[in-house]
Protein backbone atom coordinates (compact mmCIF):
# COMPACT_ATOMS: atom_id res chain seq x y z
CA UNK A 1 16.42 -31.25 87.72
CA UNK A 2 15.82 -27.44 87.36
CA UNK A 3 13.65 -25.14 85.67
CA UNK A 4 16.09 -22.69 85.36
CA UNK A 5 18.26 -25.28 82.99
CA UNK A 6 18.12 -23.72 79.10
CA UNK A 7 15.77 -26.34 77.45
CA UNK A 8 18.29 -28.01 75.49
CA UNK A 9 19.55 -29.33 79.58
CA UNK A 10 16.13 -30.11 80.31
CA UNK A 11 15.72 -32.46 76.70
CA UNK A 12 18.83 -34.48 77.77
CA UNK A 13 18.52 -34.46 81.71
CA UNK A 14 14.93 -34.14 82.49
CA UNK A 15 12.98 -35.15 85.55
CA UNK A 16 14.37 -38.38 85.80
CA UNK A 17 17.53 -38.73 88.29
CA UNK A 18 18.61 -42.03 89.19
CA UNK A 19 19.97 -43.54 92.64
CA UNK A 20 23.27 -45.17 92.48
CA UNK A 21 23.61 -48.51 90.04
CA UNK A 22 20.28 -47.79 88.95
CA UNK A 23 19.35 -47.75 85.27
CA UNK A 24 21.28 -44.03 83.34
CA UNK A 25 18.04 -43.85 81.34
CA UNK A 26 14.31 -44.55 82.55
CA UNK A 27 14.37 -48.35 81.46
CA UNK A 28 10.28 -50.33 80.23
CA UNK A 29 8.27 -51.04 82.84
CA UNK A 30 6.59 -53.58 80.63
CA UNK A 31 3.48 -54.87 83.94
CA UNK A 32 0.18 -53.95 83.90
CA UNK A 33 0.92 -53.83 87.66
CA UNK A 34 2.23 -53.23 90.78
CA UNK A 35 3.02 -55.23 94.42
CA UNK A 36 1.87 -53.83 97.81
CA UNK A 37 2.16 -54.55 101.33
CA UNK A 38 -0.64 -52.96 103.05
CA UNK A 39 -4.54 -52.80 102.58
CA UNK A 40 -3.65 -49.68 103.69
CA UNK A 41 -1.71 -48.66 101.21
CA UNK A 42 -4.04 -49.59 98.23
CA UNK A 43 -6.56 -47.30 99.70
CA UNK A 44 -4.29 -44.61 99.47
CA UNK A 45 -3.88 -44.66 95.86
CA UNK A 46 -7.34 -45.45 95.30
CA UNK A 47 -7.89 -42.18 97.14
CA UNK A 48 -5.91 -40.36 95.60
CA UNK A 49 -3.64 -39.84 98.55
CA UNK A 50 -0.34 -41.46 96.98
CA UNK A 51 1.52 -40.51 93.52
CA UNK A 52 2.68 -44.17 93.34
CA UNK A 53 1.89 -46.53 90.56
CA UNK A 54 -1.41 -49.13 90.81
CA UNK A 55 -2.05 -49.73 87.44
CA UNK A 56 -0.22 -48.80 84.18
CA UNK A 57 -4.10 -47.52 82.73
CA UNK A 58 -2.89 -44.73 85.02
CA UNK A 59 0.54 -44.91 85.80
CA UNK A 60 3.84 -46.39 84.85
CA UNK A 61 7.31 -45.71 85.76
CA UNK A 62 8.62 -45.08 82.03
CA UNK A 63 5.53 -43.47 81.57
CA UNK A 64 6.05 -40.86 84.11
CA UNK A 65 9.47 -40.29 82.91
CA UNK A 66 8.37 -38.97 79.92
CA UNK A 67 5.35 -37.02 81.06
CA UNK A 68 7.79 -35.23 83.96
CA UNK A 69 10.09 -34.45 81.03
CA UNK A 70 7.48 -32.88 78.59
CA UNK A 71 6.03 -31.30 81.26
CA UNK A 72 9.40 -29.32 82.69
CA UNK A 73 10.22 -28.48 78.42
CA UNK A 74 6.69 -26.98 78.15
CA UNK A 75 7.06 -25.24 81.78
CA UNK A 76 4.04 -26.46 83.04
CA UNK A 77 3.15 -28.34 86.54
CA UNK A 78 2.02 -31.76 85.30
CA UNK A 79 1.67 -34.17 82.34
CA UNK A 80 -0.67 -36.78 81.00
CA UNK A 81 0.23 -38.96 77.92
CA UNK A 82 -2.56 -40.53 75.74
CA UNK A 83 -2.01 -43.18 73.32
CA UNK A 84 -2.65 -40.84 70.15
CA UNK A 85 -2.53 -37.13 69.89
CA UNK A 86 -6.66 -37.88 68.60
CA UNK A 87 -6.94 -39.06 72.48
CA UNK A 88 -5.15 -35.99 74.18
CA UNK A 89 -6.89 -33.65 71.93
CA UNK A 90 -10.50 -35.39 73.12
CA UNK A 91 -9.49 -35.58 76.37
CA UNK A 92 -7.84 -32.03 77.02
CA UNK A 93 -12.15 -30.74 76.29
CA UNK A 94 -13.67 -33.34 77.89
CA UNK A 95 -12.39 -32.85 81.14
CA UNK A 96 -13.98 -29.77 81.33
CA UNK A 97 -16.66 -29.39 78.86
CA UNK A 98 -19.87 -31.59 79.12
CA UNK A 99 -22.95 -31.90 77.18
CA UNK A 100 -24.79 -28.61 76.85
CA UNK A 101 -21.92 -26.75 76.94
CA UNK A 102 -19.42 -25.12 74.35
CA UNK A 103 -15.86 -24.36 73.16
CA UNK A 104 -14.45 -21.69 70.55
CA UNK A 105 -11.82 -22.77 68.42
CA UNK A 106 -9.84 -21.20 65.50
CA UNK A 107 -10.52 -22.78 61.67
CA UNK A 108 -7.57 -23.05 60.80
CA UNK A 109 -7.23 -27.15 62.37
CA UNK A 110 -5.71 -29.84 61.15
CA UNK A 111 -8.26 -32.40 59.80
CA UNK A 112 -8.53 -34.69 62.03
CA UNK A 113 -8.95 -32.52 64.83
CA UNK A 114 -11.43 -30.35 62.52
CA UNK A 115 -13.57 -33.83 62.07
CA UNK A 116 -13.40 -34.24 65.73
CA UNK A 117 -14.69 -31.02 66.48
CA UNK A 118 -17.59 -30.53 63.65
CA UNK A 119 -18.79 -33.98 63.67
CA UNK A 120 -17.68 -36.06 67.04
CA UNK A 121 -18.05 -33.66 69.72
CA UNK A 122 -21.80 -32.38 68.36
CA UNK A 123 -22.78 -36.10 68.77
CA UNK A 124 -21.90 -36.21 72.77
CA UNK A 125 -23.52 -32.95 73.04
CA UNK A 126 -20.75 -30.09 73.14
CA UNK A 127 -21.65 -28.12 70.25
CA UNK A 128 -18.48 -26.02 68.79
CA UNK A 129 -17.85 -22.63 67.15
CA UNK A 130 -15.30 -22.61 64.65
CA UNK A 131 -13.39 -18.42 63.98
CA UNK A 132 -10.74 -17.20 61.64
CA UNK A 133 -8.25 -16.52 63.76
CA UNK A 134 -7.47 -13.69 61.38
CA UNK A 135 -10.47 -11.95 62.97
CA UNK A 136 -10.41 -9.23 65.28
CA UNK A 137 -10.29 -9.84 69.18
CA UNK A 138 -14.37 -8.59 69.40
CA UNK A 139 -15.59 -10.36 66.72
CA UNK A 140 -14.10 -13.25 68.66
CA UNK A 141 -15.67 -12.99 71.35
CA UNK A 142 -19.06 -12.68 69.43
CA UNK A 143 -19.14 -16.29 69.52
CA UNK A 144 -18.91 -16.75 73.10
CA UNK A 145 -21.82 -17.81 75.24
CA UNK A 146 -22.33 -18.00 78.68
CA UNK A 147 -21.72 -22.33 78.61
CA UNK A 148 -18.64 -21.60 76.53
CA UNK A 149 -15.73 -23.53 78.68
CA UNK A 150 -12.66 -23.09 76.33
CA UNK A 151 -10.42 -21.43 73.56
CA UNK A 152 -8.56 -23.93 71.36
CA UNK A 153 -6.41 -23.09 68.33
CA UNK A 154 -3.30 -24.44 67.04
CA UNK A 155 0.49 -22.54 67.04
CA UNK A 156 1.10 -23.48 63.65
CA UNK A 157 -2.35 -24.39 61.68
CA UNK A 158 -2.09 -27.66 59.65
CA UNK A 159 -1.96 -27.40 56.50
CA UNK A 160 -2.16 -23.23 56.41
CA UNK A 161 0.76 -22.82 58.40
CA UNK A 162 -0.34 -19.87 59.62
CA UNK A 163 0.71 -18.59 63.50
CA UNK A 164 -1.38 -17.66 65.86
CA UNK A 165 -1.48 -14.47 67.65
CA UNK A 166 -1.03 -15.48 70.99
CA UNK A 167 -1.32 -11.95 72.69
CA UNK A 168 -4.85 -11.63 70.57
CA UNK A 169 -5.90 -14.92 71.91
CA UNK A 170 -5.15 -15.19 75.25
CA UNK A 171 -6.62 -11.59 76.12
CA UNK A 172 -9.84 -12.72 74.42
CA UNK A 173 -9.70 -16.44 76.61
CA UNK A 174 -8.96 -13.68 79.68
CA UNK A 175 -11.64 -11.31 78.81
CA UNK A 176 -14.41 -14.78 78.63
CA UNK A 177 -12.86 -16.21 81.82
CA UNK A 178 -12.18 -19.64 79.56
CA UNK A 179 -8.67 -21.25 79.76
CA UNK A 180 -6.69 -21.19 75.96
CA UNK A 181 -5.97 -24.78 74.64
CA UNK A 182 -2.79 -24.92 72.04
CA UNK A 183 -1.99 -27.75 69.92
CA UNK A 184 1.65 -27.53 69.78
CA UNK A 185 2.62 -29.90 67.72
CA UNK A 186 4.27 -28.63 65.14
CA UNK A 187 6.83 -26.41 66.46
CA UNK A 188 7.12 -28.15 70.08
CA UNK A 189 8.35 -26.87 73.01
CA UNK A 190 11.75 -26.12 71.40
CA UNK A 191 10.49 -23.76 69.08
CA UNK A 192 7.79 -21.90 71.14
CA UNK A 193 6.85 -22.43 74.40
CA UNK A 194 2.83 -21.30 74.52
CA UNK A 195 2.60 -21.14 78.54
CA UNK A 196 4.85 -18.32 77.97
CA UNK A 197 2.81 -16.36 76.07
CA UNK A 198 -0.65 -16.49 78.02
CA UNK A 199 -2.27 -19.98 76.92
CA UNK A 200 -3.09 -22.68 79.87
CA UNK A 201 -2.87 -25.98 78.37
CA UNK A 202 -1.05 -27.17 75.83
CA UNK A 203 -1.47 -30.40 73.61
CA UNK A 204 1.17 -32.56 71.16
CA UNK A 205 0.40 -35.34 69.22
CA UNK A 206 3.68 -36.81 70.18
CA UNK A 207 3.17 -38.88 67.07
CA UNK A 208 5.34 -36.48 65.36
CA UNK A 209 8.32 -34.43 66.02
CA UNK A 210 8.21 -35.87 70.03
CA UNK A 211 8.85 -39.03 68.48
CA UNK A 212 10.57 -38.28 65.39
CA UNK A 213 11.27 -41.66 64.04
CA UNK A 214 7.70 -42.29 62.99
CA UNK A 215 7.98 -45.41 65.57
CA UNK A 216 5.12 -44.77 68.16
CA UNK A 217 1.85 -42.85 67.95
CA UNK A 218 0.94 -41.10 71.30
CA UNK A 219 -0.05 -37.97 72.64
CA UNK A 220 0.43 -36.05 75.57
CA UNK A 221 -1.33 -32.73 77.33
CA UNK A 222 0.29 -30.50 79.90
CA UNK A 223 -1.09 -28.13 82.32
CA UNK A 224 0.46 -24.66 82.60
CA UNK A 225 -1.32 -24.86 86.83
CA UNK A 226 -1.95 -20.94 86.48
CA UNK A 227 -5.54 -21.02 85.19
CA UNK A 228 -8.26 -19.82 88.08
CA UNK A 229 -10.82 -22.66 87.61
CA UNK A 230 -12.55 -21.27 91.22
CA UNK A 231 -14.51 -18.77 88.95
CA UNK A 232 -18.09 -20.79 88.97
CA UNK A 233 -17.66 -21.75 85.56
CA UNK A 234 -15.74 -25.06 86.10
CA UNK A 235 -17.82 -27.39 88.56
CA UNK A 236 -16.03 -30.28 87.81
CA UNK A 237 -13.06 -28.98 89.15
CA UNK A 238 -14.04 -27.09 92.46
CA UNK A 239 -17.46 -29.19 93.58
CA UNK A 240 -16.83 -32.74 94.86
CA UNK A 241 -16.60 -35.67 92.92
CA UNK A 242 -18.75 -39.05 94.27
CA UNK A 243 -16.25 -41.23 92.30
CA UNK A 244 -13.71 -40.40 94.82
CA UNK A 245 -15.47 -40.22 97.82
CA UNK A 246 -16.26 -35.76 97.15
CA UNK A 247 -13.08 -35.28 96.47
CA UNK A 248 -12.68 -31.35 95.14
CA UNK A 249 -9.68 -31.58 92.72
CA UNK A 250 -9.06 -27.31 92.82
CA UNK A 251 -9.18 -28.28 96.70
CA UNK A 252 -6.66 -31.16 96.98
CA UNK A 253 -4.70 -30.38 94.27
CA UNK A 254 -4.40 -26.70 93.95
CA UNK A 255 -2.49 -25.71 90.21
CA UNK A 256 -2.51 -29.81 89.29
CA UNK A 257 -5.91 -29.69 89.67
CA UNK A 258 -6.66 -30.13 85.87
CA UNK A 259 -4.04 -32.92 85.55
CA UNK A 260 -4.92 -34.46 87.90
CA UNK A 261 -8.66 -34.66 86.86
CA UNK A 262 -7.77 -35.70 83.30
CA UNK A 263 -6.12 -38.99 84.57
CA UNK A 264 -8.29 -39.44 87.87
CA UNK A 265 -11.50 -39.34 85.93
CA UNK A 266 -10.96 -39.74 81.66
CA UNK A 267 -7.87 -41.97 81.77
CA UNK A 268 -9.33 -43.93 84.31
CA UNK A 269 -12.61 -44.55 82.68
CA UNK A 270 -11.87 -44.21 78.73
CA UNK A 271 -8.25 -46.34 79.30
CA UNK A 272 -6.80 -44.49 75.93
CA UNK A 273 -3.57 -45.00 77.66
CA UNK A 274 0.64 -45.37 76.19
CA UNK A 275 2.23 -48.58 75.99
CA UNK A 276 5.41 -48.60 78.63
CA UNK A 277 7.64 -49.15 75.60
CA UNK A 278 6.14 -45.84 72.94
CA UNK A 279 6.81 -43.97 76.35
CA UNK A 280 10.19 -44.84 76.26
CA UNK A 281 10.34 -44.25 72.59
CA UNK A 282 8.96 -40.21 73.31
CA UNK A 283 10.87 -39.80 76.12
CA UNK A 284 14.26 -41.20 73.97
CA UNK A 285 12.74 -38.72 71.40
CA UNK A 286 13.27 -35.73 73.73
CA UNK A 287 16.33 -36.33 73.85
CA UNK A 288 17.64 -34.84 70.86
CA UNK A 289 14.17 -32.90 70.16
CA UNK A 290 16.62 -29.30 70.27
CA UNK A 291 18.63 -30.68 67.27
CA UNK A 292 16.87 -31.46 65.57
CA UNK A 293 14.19 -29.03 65.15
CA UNK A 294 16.97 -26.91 64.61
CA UNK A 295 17.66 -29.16 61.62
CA UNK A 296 14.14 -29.39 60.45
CA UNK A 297 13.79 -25.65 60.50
CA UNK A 298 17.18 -25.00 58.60
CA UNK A 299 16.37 -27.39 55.81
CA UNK A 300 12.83 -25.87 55.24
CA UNK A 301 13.95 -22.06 55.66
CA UNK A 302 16.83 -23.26 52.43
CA UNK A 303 14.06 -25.16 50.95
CA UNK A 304 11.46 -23.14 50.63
CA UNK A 305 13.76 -20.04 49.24
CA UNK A 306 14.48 -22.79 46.86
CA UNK A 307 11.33 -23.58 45.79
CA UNK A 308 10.66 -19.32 45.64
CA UNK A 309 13.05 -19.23 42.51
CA UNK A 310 12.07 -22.00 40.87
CA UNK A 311 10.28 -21.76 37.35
CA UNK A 312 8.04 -24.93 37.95
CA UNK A 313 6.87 -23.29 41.47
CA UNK A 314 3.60 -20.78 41.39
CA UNK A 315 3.91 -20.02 45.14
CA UNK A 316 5.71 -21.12 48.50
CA UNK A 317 4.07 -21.23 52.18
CA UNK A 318 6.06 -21.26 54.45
CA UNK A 319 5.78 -18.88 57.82
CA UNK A 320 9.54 -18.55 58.06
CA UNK A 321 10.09 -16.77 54.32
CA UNK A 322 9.45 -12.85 54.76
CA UNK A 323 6.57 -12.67 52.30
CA UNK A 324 5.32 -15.18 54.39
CA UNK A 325 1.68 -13.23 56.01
CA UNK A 326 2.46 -14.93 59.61
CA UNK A 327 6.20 -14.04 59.25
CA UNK A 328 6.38 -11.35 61.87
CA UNK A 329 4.37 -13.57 63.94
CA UNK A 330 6.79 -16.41 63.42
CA UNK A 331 9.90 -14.22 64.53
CA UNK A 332 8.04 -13.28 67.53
CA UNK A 333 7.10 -16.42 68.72
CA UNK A 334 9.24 -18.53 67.00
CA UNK A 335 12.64 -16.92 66.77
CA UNK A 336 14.67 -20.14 66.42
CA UNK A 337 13.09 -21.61 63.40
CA UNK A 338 9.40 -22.41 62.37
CA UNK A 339 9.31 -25.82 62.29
CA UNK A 340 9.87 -28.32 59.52
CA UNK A 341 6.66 -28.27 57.31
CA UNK A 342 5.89 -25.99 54.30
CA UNK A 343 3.96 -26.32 51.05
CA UNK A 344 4.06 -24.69 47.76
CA UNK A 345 1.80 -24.50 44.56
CA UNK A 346 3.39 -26.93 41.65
CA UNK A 347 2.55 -25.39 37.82
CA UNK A 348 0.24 -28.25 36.13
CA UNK A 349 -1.74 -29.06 39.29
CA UNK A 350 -3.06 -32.12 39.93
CA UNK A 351 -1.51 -34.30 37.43
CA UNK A 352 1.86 -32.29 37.61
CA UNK A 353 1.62 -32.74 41.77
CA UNK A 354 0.97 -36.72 41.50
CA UNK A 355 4.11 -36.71 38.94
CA UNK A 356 6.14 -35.12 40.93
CA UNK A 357 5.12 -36.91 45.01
CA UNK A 358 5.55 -40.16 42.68
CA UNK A 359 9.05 -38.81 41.42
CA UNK A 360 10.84 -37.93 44.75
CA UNK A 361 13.75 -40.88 45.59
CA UNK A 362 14.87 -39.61 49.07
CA UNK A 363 11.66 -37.83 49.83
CA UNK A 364 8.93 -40.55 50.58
CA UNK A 365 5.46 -40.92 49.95
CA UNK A 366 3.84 -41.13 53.35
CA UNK A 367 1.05 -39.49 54.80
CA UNK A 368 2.81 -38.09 57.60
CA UNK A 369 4.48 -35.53 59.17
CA UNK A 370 7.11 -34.75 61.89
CA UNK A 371 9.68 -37.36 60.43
CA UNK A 372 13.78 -37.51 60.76
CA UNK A 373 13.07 -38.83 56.89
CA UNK A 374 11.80 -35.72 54.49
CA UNK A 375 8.06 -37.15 53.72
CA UNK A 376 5.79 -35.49 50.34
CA UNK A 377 2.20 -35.40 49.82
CA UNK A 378 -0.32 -34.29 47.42
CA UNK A 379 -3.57 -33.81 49.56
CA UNK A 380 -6.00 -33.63 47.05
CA UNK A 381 -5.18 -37.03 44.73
CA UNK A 382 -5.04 -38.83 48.57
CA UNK A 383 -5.85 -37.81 51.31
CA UNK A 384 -8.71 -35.13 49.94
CA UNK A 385 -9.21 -37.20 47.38
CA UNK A 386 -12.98 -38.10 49.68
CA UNK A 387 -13.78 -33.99 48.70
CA UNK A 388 -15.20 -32.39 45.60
CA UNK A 389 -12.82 -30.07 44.21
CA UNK A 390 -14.46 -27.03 45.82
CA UNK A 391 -14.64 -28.88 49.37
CA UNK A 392 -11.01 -29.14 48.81
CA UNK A 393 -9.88 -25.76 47.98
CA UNK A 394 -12.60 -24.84 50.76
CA UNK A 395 -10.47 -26.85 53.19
CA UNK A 396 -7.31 -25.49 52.23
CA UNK A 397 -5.78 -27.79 49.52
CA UNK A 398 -5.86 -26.40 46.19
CA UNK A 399 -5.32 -29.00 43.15
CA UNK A 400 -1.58 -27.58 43.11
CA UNK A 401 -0.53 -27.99 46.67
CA UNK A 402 2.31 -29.91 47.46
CA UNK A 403 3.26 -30.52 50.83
CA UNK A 404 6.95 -31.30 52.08
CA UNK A 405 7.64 -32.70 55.57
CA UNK A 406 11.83 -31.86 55.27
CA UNK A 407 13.64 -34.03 57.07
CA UNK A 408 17.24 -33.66 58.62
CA UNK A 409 19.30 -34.89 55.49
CA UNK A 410 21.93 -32.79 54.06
CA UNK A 411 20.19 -30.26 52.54
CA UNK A 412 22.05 -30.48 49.01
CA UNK A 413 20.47 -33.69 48.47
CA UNK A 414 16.97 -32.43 49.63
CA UNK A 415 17.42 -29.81 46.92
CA UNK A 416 18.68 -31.95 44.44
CA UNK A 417 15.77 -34.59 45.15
CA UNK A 418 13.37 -32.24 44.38
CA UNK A 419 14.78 -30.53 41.15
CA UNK A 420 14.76 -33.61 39.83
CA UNK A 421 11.13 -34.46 40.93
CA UNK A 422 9.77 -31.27 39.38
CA UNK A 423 11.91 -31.95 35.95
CA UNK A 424 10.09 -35.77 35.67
CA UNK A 425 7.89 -36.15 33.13
């Protein structure tokens, strides 16, 4: 295993290196847990002294495999996997934001992470400042406070696809002495790698391109181990904790200290933990991640110019066309491709969107994303459907929006799929 491998290396060989006539890949450690010969050794792990596996809430073999993996792809020091991107999102705050205190994040979420934020967090006390990430880097930082703990934003928002400016958002995380979260799901670590350009932790729902078969949900977070927790600001991490005897994690663990903490503490005693067997699924998933996001981006890049000439199309988003607003963000973070997911206004709205999601033959109805298969949507006759019209185009989805999750089928038939779609009816 090496850092210095080019990531495709690091997808296929990883951190996992077998002894002779042992398994070629990490096989299912399907037990809850593990054998021992020593009182003495028990106490280690219960002490934190050890890096074996006790219990799978905490640690598994196959588990581990993929964690080590995501974690050398992202460049980062350490990995935990959750069992929904939901949990690693949750968890990434909570292990260093409490009651009373506060995070900044940028608007543009996805929705479940948006609900998570305005309604969820609010109820356990961690109240949460939401910014257009359009704004400038002071009227940011207006929103600060001295209990503000962290800076979360996505690379890609969901469903505005626009990119974030890295270099504008980690020197305002810098300038507040807060560590920059990044939900990374969309473009993974193939397409951008945000420890490179100044965040600190970085979150997938692994649900998605990670997996890429829709087989497993999961999640995963991994810790870039260059953020200075030792400021004051982050207790938790630097004071000791009674649970493990006043353990200091900053202390013990020096740049795993977050990690660490996340799985010592939250997995430990919230349990949202992978099955052994959808760890084997991510960590299979990784595997060929490089292809095919190089797939997904090609077919989305042809799409959407597609969709640009077409007479039944008002409008295409997508950051990877030039008219695109995010597009010289995109080819600065994002030079090999941005990602597979686009959307684009359909002419007859609602009723004209539901004819055509209904229409598609290879492109499925699903409400998902991050899919080998090419998956359609219109948000606002299902998944919106909840929202008044003006909560809707409030959150984004206009009565027009379609949105495509392109697959990695030959691109002709993609095209020809969806000519046909918007001719129906």
């Amino acid at each position: 295993m090496s850092k210095s491998w080019k990531i495709e290396t690091q997808a296929v060989q990883g951190t996992y290196a077998p002894k002779a006539t042992e398994a070629r890949i990490p096989t299912i450690c399907q037990s809850t847990t593990f054998k021992y010969d020593s009182a003495e050794h028990v106490a280690k792990l219960f002490d934190l002294d050890l890096p074996d596996p006790f219990y799978t809430r905490l640690g598994n073999p196959t588990t581990d495999a993929f964690e080590g993996k995501i974690a050398l792809m992202e460049g980062g020091v350490g990995a935990l996997a959750t069992s929904s991107g939901q949990a690693a999102t949750a968890l990434s705050i909570m292990n260093i934001c409490r009651a009373g205190q506060h995070i900044v994040t940028a608007g543009t979420l996805y929705g479940g992470t948006y609900s998570l934020f305005a309604n969820t967090l609010p109820k356990l006390g961690i109240e949460v400042s939401f910014v257009n990430p359009d704004s400038s880097a002071e009227e940011i930082k207006k929103h600060f406070r001295p209990e503000t703990k962290a800076l979360f934003a996505e690379t890609i928002g969901n469903p505005g696809l626009n990119v974030l400016d890295f270099e504008k958002f980690s020197a305002v995380a810098r300038a507040t002495g807060v560590p920059l979260l990044i939900d990374n799901t969309f473009p993974t670590p193939y397409l951008c790698r945000p420890l490179d350009h100044g965040a600190d932790i970085v979150i997938h729902s692994a649900t998605k391109y990670i997996d890429g078969h829709a087989s497993s949900l999961g999640g995963v977070i991994v810790d870039g181990g260059k953020f200075d927790w030792t400021s004051g600001k982050f207790p938790e991490l630097t004071e000791p904790d009674s649970s493990y005897h006043g353990l200091r994690y900053v202390e013990k663990f020096g740049p795993s200290a977050y990690i660490v903490k996340a799985r010592a503490q939250y997995m430990r005693d919230l349990g949202v933990t992978p099955s052994p067997f959808n760890s084997f699924l991510f960590h299979q998933g990784l595997t060929t991640l490089p292809l095919r996001m190089e797939r997904h981006s090609a077919n989305a890049l042809a799409l959407a110019h597609f969709l640009q000439g077409h007479p039944k199309v008002s409008w295409v988003n997508y950051p990877g066309l030039e008219s695109h607003p995010s597009y010289p963000l995109a080819q600065r973070y994002m030079p090999k491709g941005a990602s597979g997911v686009l959307t684009f206004g359909i002419k007859g709205a609602r009723e004209a969107g539901i004819r055509f999601m209904e229409a598609t033959r290879i492109i499925a109805l699903v409400v998902h994303v991050g899919d080998a298969r090419s998956c359609v949507l219109h948000p606002a006759s299902t998944t919106h459907r909840q929202l008044s019209e003006a909560q809707q185009i409030a959150s984004g989805v206009t009565p027009d929006l379609i949105r495509l999750s392109v697959g990695i089928e030959h691109i002709d038939d993609l095209i020809a799929d969806v000519e046909q779609a918007l001719n129906a009816g």
